[in-house]
N, C-alpha and C. Protein backbone atom coordinates (compact mmCIF):
# COMPACT_ATOMS: atom_id res chain seq x y z
N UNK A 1 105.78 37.41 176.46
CA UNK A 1 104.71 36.87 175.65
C UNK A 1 105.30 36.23 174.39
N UNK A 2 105.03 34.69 174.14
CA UNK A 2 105.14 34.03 173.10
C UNK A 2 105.01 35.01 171.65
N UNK A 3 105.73 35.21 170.63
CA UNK A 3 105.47 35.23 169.24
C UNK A 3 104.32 34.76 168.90
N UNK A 4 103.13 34.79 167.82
CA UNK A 4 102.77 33.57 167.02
C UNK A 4 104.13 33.28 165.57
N UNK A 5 104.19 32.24 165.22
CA UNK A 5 105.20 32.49 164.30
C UNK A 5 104.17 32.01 162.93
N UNK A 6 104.38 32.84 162.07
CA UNK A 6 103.54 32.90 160.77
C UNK A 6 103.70 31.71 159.41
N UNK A 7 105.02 31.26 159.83
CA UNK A 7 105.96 30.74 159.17
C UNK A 7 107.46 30.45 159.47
N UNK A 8 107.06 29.17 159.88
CA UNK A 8 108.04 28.14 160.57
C UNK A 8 109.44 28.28 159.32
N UNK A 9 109.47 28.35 158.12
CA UNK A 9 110.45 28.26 157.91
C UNK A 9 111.80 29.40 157.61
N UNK A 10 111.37 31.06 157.94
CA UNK A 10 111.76 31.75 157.63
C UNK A 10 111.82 32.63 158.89
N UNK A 11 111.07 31.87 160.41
CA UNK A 11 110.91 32.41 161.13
C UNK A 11 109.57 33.60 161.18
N UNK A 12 109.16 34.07 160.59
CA UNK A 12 108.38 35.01 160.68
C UNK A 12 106.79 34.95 161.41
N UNK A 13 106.81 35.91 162.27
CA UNK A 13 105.63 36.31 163.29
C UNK A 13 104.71 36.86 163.02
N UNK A 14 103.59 37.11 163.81
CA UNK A 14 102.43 38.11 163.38
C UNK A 14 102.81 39.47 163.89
N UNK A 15 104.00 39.50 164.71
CA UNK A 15 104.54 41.24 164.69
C UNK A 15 105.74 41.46 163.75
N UNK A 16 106.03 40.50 163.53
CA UNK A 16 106.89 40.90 161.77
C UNK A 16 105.87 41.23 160.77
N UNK A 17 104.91 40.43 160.52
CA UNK A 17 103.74 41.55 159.35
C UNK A 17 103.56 42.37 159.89
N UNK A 18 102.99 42.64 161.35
CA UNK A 18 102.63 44.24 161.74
C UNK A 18 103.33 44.75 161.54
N UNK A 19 104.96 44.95 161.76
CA UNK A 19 106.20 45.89 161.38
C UNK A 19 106.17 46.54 160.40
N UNK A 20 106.11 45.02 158.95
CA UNK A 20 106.01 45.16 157.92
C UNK A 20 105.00 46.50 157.18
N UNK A 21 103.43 46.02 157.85
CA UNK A 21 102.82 47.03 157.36
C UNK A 21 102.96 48.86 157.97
N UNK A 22 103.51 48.83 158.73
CA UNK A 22 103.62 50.08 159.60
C UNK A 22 104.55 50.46 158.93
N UNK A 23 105.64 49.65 158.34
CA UNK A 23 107.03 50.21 157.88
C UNK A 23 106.69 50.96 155.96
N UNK A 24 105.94 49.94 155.51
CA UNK A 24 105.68 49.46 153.82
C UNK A 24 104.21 50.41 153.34
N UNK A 25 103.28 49.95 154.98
CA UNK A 25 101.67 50.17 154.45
C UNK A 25 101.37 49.52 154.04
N UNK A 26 101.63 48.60 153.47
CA UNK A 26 101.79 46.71 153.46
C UNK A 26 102.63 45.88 153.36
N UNK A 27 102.26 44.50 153.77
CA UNK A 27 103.28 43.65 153.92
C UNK A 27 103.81 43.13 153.09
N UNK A 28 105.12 42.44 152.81
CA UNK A 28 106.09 42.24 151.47
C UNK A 28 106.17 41.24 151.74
N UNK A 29 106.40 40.47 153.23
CA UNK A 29 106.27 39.13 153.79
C UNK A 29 106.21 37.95 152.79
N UNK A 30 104.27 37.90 152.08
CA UNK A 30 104.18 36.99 151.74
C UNK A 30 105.35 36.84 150.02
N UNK A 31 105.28 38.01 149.99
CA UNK A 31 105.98 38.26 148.69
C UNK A 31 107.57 37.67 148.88
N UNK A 32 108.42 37.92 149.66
CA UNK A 32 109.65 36.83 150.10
C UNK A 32 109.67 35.60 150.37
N UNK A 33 108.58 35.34 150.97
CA UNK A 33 108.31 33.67 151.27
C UNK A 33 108.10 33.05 149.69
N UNK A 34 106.86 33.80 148.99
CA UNK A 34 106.76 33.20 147.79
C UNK A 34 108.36 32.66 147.20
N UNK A 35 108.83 34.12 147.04
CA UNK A 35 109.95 34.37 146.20
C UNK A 35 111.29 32.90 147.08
N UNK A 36 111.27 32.65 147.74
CA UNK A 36 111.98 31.93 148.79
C UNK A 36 111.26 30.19 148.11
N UNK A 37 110.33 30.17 148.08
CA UNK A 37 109.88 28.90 148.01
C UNK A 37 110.04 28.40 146.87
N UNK A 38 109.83 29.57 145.79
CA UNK A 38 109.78 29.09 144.24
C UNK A 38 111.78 28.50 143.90
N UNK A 39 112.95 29.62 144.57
CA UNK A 39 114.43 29.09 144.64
C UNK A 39 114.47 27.54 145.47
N UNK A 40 113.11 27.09 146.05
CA UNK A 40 113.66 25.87 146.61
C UNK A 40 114.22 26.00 148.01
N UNK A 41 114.01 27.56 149.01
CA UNK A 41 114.21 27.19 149.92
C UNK A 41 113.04 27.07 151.48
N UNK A 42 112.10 26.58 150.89
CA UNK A 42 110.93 26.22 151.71
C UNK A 42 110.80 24.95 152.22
N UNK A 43 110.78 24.70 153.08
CA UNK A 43 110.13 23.09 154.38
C UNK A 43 109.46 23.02 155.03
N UNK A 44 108.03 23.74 154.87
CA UNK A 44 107.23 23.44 155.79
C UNK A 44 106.70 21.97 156.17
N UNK A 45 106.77 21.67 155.43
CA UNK A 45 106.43 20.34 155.72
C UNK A 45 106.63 19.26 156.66
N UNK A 46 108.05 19.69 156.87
CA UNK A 46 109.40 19.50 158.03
C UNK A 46 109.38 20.56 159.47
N UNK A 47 109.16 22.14 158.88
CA UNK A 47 109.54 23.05 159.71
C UNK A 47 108.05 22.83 160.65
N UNK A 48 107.04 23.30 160.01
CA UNK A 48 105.56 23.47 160.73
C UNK A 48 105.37 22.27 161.36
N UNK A 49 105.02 22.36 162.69
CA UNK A 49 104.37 21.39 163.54
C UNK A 49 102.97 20.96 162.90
N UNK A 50 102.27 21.63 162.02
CA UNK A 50 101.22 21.36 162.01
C UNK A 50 100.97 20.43 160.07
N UNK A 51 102.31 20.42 159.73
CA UNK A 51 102.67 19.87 159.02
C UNK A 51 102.42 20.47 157.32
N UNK A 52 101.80 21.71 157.20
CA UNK A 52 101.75 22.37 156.43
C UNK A 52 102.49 23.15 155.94
């Protein structure tokens, strides 16, 4: 069974947040991506098919 992927540029799935929260009790996810995007290393724009 396909992934969904949550985020094309870091790779991340909708069973990487589930992990996340099972592991944490919540997810930190969006909190790395933030932290990832603000250093400049985000492309969705490029990465996402859907161009977002």
């Amino acid at each position: 069974m396909e992934q969904e992927i949550i985020c094309y540029c870091f790779g991340y799935t909708a069973e990487d947040i589930r992990k996340d929260v099972l592991q944490y009790g919540r997810s930190l996810i969006m909190e790395r991506i933030a932290a990832e995007k603000k250093a400049g290393g985000c492309n969705c724009g490029v990465t996402n098919p859907k161009g977002r």
